[in-house]
Protein backbone atom coordinates (compact mmCIF):
# COMPACT_ATOMS: atom_id res chain seq x y z
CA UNK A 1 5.69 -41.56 -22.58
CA UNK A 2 5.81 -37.53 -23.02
CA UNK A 3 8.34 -35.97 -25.34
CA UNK A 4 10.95 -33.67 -23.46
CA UNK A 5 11.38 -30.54 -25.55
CA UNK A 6 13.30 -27.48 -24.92
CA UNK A 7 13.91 -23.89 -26.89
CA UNK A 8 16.83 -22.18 -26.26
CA UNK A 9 16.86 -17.78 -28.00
CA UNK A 10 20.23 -16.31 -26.99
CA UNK A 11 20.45 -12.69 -28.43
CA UNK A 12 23.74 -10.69 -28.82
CA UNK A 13 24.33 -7.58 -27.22
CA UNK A 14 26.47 -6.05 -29.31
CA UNK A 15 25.51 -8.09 -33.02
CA UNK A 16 21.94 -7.95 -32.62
CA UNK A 17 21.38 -11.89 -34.09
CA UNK A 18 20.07 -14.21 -32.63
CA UNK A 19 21.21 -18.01 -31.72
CA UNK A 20 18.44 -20.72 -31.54
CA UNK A 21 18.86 -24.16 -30.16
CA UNK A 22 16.43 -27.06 -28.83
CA UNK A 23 18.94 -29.35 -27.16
CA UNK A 24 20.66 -29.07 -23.41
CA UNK A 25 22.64 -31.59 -21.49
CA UNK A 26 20.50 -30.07 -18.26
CA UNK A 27 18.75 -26.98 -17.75
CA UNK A 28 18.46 -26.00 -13.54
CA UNK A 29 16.95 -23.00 -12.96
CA UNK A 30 16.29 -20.98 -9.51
CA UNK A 31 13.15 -18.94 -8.49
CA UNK A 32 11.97 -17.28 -5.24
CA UNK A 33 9.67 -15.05 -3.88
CA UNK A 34 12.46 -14.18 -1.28
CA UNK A 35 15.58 -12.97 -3.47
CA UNK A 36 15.24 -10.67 -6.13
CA UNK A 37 17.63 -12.57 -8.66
CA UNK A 38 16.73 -16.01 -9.94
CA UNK A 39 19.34 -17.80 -11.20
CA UNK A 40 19.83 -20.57 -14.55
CA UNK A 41 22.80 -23.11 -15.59
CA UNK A 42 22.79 -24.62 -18.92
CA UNK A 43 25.32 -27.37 -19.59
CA UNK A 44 25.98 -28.11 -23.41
CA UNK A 45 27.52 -30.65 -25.59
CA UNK A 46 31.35 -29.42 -26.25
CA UNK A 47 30.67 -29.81 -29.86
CA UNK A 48 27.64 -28.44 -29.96
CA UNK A 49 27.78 -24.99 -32.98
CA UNK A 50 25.87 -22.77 -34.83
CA UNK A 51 26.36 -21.94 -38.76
CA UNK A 52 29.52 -24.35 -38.78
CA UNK A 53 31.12 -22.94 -35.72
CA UNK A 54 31.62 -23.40 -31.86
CA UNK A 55 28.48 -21.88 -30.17
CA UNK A 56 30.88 -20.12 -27.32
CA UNK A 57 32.02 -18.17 -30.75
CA UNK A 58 28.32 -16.40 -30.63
CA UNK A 59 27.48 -16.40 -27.26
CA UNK A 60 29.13 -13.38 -24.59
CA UNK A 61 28.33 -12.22 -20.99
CA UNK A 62 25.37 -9.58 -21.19
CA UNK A 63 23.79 -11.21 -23.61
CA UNK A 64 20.06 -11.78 -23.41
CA UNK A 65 18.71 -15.37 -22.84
CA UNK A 66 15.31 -16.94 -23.14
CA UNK A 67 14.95 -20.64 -21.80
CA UNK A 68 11.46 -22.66 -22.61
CA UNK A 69 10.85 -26.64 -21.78
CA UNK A 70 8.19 -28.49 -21.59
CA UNK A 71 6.89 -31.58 -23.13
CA UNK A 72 5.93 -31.34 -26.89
CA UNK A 73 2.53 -33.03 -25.81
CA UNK A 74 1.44 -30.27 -23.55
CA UNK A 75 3.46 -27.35 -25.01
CA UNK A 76 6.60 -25.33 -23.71
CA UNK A 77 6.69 -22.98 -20.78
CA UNK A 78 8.82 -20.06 -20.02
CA UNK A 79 11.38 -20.99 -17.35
CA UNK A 80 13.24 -18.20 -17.60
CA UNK A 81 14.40 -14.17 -19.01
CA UNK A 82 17.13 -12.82 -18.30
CA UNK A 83 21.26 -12.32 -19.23
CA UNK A 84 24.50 -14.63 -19.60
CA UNK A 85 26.34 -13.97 -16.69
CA UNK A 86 29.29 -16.26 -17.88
CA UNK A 87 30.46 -19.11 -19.99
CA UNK A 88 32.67 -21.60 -19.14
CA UNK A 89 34.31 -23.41 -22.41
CA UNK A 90 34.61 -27.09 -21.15
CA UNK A 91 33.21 -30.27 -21.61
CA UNK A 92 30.18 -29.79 -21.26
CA UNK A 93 30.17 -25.83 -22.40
CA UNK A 94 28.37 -24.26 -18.77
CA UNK A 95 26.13 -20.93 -19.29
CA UNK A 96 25.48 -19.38 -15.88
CA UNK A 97 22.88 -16.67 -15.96
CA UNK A 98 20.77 -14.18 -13.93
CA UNK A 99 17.33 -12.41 -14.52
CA UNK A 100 16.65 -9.06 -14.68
CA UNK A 101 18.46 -7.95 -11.70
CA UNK A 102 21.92 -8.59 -13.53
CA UNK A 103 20.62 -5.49 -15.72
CA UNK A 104 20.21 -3.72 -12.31
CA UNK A 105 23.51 -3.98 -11.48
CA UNK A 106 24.70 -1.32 -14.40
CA UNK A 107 22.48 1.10 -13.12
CA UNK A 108 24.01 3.64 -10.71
CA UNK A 109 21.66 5.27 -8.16
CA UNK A 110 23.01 8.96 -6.65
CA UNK A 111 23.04 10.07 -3.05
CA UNK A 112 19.99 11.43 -1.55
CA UNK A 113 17.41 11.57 1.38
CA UNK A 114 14.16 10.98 0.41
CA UNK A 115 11.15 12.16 2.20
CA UNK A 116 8.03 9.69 1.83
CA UNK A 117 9.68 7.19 -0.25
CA UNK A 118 7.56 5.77 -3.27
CA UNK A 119 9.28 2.95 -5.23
CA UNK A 120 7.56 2.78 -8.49
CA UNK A 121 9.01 6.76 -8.78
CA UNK A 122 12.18 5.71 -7.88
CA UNK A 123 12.45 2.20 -10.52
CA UNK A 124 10.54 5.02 -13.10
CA UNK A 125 13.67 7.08 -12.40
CA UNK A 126 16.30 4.62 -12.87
CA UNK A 127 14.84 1.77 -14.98
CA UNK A 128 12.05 3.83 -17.21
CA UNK A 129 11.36 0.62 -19.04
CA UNK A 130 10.70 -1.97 -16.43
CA UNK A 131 7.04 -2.55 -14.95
CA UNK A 132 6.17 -2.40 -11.55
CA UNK A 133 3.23 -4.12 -10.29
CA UNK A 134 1.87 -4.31 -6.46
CA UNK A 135 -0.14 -1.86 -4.33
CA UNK A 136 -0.14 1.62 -5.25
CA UNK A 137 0.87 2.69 -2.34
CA UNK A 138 4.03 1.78 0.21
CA UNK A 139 4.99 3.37 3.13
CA UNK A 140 8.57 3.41 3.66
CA UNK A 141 8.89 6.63 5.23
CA UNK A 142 12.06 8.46 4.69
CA UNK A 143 14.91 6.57 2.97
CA UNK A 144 18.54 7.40 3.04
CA UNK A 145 19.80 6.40 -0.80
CA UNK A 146 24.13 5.85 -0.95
CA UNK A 147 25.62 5.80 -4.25
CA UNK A 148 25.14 2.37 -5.15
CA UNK A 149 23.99 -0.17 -7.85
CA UNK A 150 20.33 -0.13 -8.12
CA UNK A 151 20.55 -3.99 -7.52
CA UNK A 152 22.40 -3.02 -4.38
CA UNK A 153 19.79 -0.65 -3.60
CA UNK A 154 17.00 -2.86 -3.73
CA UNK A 155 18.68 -5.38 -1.77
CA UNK A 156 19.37 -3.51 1.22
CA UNK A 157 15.73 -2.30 1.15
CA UNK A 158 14.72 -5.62 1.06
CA UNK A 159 16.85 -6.55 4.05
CA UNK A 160 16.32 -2.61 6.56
CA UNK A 161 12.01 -3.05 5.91
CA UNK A 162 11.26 -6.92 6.74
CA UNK A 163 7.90 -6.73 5.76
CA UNK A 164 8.53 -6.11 2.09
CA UNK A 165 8.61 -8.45 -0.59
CA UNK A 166 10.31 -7.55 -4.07
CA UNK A 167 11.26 -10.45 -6.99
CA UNK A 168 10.67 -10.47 -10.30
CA UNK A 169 8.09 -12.40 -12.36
CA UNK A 170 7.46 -12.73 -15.68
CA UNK A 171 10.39 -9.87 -16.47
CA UNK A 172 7.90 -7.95 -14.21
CA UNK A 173 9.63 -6.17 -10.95
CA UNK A 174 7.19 -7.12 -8.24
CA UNK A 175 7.08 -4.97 -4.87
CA UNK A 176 4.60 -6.04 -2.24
CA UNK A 177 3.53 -5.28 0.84
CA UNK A 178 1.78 -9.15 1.63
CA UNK A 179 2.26 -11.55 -0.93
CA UNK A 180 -1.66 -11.85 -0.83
CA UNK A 181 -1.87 -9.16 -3.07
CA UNK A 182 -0.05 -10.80 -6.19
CA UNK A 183 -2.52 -11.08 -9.28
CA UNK A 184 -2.42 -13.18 -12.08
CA UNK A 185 -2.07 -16.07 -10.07
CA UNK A 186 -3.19 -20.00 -10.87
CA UNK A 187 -4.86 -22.05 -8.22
CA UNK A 188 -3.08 -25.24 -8.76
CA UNK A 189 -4.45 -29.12 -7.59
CA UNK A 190 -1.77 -31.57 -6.55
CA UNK A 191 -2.77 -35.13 -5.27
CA UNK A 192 0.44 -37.62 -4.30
CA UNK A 193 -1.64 -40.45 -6.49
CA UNK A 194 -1.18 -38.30 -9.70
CA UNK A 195 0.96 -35.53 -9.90
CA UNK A 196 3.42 -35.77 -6.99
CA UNK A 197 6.82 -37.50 -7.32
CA UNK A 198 7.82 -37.47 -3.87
CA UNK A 199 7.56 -34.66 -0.89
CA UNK A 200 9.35 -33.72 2.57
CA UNK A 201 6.65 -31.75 3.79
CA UNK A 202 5.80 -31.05 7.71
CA UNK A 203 2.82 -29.96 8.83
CA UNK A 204 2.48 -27.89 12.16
CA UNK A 205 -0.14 -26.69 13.65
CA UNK A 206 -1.04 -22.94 14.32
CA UNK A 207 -0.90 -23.39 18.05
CA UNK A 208 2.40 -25.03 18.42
CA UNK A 209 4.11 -22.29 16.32
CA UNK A 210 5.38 -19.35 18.33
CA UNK A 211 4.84 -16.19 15.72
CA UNK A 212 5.52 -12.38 17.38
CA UNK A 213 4.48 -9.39 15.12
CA UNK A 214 6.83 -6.17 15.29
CA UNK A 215 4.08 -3.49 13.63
CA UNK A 216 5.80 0.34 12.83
CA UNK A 217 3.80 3.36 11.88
CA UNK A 218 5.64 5.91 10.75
CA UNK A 219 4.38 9.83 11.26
CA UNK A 220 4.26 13.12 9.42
CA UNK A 221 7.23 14.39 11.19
CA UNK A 222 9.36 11.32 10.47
CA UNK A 223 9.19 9.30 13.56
CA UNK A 224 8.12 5.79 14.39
CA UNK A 225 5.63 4.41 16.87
CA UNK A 226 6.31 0.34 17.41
CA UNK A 227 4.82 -2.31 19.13
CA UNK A 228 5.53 -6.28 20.03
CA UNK A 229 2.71 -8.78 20.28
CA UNK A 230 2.43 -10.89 22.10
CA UNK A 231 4.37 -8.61 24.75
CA UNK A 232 6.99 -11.54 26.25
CA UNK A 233 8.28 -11.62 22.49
CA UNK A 234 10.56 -8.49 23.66
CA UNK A 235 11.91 -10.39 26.42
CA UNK A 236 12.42 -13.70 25.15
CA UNK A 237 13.04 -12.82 21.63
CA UNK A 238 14.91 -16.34 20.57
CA UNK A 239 11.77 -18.06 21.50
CA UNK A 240 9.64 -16.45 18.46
CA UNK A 241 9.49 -16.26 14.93
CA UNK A 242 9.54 -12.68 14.11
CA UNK A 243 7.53 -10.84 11.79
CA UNK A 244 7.57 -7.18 11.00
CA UNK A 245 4.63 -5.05 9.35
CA UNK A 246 4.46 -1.70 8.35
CA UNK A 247 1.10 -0.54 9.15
CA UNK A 248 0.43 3.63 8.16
CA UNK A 249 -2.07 6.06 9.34
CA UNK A 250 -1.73 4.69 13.31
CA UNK A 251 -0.84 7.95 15.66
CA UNK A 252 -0.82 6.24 19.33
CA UNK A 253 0.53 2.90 20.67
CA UNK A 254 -3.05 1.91 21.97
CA UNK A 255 -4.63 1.61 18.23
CA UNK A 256 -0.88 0.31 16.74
CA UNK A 257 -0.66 -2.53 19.28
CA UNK A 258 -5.19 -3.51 18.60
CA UNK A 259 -4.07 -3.64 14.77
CA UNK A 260 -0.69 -5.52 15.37
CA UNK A 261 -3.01 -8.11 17.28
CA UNK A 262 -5.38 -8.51 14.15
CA UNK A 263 -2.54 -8.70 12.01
CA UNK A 264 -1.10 -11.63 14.07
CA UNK A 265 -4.33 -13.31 14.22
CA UNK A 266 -4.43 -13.59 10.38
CA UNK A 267 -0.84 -14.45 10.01
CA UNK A 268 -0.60 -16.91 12.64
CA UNK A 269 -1.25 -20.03 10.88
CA UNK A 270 -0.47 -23.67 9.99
CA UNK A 271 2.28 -24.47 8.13
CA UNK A 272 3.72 -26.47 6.08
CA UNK A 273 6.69 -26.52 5.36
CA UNK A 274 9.78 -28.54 2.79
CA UNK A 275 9.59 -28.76 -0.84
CA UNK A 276 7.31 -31.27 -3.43
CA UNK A 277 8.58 -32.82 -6.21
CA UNK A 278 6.53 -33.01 -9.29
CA UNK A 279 6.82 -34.04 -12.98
CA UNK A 280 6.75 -30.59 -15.65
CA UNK A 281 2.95 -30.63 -15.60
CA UNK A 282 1.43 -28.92 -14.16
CA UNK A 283 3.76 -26.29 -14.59
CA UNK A 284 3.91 -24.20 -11.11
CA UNK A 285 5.30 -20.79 -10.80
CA UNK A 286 6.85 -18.91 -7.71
CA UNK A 287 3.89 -17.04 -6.18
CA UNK A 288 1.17 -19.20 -7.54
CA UNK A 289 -1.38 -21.18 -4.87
CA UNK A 290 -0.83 -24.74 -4.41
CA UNK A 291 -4.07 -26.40 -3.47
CA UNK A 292 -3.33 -30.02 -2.01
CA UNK A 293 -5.62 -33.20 -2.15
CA UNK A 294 -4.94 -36.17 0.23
CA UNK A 295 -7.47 -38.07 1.62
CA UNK A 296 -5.41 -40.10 3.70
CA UNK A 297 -3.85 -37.20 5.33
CA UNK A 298 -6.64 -34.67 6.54
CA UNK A 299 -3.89 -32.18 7.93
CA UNK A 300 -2.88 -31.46 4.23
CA UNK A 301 -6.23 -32.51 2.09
CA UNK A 302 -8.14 -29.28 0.73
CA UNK A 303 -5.83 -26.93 2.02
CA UNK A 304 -4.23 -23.80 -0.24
CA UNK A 305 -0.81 -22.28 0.38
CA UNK A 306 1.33 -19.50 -1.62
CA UNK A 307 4.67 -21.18 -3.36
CA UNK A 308 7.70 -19.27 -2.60
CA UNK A 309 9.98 -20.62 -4.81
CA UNK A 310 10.43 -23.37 -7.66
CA UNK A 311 13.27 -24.92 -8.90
CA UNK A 312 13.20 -26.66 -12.25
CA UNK A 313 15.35 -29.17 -13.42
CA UNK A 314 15.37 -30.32 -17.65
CA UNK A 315 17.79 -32.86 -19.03
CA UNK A 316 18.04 -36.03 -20.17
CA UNK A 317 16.79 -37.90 -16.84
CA UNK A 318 13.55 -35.82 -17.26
CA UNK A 319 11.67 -32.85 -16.31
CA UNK A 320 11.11 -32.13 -12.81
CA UNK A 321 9.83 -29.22 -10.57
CA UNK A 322 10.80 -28.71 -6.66
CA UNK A 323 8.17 -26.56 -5.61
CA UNK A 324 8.64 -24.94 -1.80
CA UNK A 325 5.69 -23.97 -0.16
CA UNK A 326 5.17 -20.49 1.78
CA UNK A 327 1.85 -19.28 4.18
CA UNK A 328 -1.24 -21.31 4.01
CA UNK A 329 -3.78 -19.31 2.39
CA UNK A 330 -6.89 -19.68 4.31
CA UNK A 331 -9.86 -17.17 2.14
C-alpha cells in the first residue's frame, strides 16, 4: 500500500514567516482550462497549531499558499499556488483559496480604447511580474477597456471573443488562440485494467455531432467580415454547437468562408466526453494529453484527447484525480 503524504507552505503577507504543515483532514482542489481561477479547500483538525498556538493565529486572507500531495513512494506534486481567500474557525478549521487571479483582482485597469489590442502589453502593463506564454501574436482588434479589476477585465474578454482561451498553469497566465498550441505538455497512458478507478465517459462519433463555425476577420479600418458554416447554422441556430474563430489577414467573404470550412473540418471531431477517475499516479494536469488504451472498446483504444480540467481530491479516504476530457487530438 502507498503512503499518502502532503506539504502544506502558507506565507504571511504582512510577517513575512512562513507556516509549514504535512497533515489535512481533505485537500479538494479545482482546475480548468475554461475559467481563469482555480479554486482549493483545506479542512483542518480544530486543534491543529503552530509554535504552541492555534494555526488560524498565523494564517490571514491574502496570504500566499502552496499545496503539494502525493504519495511518499513516488514523490509529491504541486496541486496548487495561489492566496487564502478565507478562513473559517470551526471544527474542522476550512481554508478556501484562489490562484493567481485573486491577485488580479487588486489590480485596477483605467479607461481606454485600444487600437490592435495585444495582451501580453497589456498583462506587462498591469502585472509586470507575471509570465505570459501562448502565440505571439492575437488578433483582437480594437478593445474598449472600462475601469475595472484586471480579473474583471480578463473575464469579460474571455466571455465577448469565444475563441480565446486564458487560465493559468503553473503560476503561468496562459492566453491561447487553440489549445493545440500549449507546450510543455505530457502525453499520458491510461488503461481501465491499471490506472483507472472508474469513468462516465461517452463516446460520439464525428458525424452524429452537429458543430457550426462562426470565423471573424477583422480589417485595417476596424471592421469585421463573418461567416457561418455550414450555412443552415444561421437559420437553425439551436440545432448546432457553436464555435467561433478569429481568423486575421482574410479581406473578402469568398476566402473567409474556404478557411472557416478547413477550420471546421479539423475541429469537427469525435468526442468524448464525462470525467475519469484515477488514483494520484499518474499525476495529470489541466491541458495535458490523455492517451487511452482499451482493447475491448476500439471507439476509445489508442486515441489522444486534451484534458480540460482536473479535480483532485487528498484526505484520509485516499488520493484521487477526476480528470475531464476536452477535443480529441488526432496528429
Amino acid at each position: 500500500m502507498l503512503t499518502l503524504k502532503c506539504q502544506i507552505e502558507i506565507r504571511s503577507k504582512s510577517t513575512k514567516k512562513t507556516v509549514r504543515f504535512d497533515y489535512a483532514n481533505s485537500i479538494e482542489v479545482k482546475t480548468s482550462c475554461n475559467s481563469l481561477t482555480d479554486t482549493a479547500v483545506l479542512k483542518l483538525p480544530r486543534k491543529m497549531g503552530w509554535r504552541g498556538k492555534p494555526l488560524t493565529d498565523f494564517v490571514r486572507r491574502n496570504d500566499s499558499i502552496t499545496i503539494r500531495a502525493g504519495y511518499a513512494e513516488h514523490g509529491l506534486e504541486t496541486l496548487f499556488q495561489g492566496y487564502v481567500k478565507d478562513v473559517e474557525n470551526g471544527r474542522p478549521v476550512e481554508i478556501t483559496c484562489e490562484n493567481e487571479m485573486r491577485r488580479l483582482k487588486g489590480i485596477t485597469v483605467e479607461p481606454e480604447i485600444i487600437p490592435n489590442f495585444d495582451i501580453r502589453t497589456f498583462m506587462r502593463r498591469y502585472a509586470p511580474d507575471i509570465r505570459v506564454a501562448g502565440p505571439a501574436k492575437m488578433d483582437f482588434g480594437t478593445v474598449t477597456v472600462e475601469r475595472q479589476s484586471l480579473a474583471h477585465f480578463l473575464d469579460g474578454l474571455t466571455s465577448k471573443f469565444k475563441w480565446f482561451r486564458a487560465f493559468f498553469r503553473d503560476g503561468v497566465f496562459v492566453a491561447l488562440f487553440d489549445p493545440d498550441a500549449l507546450d510543455d505538455v505530457k502525453v499520458i497512458s491510461l488503461d481501465p485494467t491499471r490506472n483507472i478507478i472508474s469513468d462516465s465517459l461517452k463516446y460520439t462519433l464525428a458525424e452524429d455531432v452537429k458543430v457550426c463555425v462562426k470565423a471573424t476577420s477583422i480589417q485595417e479600418n476596424n471592421t469585421k467580415i463573418e461567416v457561418t458554416v455550414p450555412a443552415e447554422a444561421e437559420t437553425n441556430p439551436s440545432e448546432y454547437e457553436q464555435r467561433h474563430f478569429l481568423l486575421p489577414g482574410y479581406t473578402d467573404a469568398a476566402s473567409l468562408k474556404e478557411a472557416a470550412e478547413k477550420t471546421l473540418a479539423e475541429y469537427k471531431t469525435d468526442k468524448m466526453e464525462g470525467t475519469l477517475t484515477l488514483f494520484g499516479v499518474p499525476y495529470v494536469r489541466k491541458g495535458d494529453v490523455v492517451r487511452l488504451t482499451d482493447k475491448d472498446r476500439p471507439e476509445r483504444d489508442g486515441k489522444r484527447f486534451r484534458v480540460d480540467g482536473v479535480t483532485y481530491s487528498f484526505g484520509t479516504g485516499g488520493y484521487r484525480q477526476e480528470v475531464t476530457l476536452g477535443k480529441r487530438i488526432r496528429n
